[in-house]
C-alpha atoms as a PDB file:
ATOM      1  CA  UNK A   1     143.350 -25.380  59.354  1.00  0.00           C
ATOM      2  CA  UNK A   2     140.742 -24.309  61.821  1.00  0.00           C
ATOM      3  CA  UNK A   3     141.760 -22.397  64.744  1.00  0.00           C
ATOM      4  CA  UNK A   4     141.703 -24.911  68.350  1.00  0.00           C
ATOM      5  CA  UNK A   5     141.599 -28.104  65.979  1.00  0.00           C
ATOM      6  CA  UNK A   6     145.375 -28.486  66.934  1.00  0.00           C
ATOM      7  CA  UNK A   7     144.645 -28.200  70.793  1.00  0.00           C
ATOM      8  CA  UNK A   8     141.637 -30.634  70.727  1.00  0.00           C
ATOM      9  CA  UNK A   9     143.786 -33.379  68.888  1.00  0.00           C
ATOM     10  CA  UNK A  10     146.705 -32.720  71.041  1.00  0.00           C
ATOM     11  CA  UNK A  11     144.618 -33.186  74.284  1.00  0.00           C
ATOM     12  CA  UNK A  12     142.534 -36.087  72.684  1.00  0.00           C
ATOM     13  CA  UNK A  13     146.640 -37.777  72.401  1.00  0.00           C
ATOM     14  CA  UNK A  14     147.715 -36.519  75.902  1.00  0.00           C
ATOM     15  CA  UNK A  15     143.889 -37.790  77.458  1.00  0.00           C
ATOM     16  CA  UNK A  16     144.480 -41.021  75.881  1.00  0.00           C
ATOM     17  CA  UNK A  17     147.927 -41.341  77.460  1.00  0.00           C
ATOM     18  CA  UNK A  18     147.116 -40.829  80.794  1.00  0.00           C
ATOM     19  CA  UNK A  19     144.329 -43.090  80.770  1.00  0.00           C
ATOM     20  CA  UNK A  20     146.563 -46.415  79.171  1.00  0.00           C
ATOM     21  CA  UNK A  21     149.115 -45.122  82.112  1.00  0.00           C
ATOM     22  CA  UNK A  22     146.353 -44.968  84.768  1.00  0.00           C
ATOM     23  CA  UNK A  23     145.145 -48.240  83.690  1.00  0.00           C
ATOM     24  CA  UNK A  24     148.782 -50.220  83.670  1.00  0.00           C
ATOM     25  CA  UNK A  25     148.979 -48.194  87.207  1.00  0.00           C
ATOM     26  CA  UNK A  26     145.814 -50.460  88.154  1.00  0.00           C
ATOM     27  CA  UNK A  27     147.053 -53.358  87.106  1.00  0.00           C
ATOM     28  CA  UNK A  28     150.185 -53.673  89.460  1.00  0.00           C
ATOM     29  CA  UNK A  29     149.036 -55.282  92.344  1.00  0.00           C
ATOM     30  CA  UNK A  30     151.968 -54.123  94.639  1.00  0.00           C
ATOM     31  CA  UNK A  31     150.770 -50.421  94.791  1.00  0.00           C
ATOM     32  CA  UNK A  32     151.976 -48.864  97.834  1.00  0.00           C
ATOM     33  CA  UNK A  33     150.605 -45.623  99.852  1.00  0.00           C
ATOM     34  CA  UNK A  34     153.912 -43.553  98.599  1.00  0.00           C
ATOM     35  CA  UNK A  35     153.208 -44.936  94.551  1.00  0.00           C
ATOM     36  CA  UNK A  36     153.247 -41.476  92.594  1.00  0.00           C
ATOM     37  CA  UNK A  37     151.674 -42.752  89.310  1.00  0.00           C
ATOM     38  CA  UNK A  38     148.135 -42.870  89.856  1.00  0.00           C
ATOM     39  CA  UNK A  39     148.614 -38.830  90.952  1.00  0.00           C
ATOM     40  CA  UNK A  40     150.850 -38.517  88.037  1.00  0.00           C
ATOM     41  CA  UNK A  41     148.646 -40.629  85.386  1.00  0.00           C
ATOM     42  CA  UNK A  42     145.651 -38.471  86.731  1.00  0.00           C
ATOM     43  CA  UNK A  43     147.148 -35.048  86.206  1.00  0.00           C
ATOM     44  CA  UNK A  44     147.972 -36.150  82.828  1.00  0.00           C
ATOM     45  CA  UNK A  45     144.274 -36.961  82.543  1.00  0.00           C
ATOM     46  CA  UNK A  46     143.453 -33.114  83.446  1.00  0.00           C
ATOM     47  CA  UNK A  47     145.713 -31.569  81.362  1.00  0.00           C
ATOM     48  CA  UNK A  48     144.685 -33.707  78.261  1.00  0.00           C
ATOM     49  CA  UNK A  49     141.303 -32.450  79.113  1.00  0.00           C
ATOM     50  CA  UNK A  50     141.705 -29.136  79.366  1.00  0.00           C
ATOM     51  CA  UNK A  51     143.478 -28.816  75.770  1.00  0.00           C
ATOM     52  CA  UNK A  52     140.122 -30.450  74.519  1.00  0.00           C
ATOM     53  CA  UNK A  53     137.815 -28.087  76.546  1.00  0.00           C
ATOM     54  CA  UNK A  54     139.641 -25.331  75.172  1.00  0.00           C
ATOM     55  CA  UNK A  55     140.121 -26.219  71.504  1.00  0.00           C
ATOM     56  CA  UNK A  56     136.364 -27.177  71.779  1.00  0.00           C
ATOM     57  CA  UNK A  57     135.996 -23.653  73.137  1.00  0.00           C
ATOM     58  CA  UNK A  58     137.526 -21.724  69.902  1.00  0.00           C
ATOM     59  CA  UNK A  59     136.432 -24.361  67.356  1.00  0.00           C
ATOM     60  CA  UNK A  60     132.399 -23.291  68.376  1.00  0.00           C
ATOM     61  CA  UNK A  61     133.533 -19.935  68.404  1.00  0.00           C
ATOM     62  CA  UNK A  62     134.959 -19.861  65.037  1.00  0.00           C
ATOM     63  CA  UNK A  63     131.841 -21.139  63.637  1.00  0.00           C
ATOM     64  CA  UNK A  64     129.975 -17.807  65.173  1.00  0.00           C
END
């Protein structure tokens, strides 16, 4: 198996997550000011992406 094909997959899964939880965060209409799951959905967003950046990052540097 190619080396950072794990990571990309994984963060392509955790991405994918926090964007179905950001969107049923949108969809409640009683959101208050204090409502911790738009924060939460969007640091779930980052991390996701990060695993991709970096498996992208060692799959194009295998290939060197």
């Amino acid at each position: 198996m190619r080396e950072g094909l794990i990571p990309t997959i994984l963060g392509t899964g955790v991405t994918a997550t926090g964007i179905a939880l950001k969107g049923m965060a949108m969809k409640r209409s009683d959101l208050k000011n204090n409502d911790m799951m738009p924060m939460v959905a969007a640091g779930i967003i980052g991390f996701g992406l990060a695993h991709v950046l970096l498996g992208t990052i060692d799959l194009v540097e295998e290939n060197r």
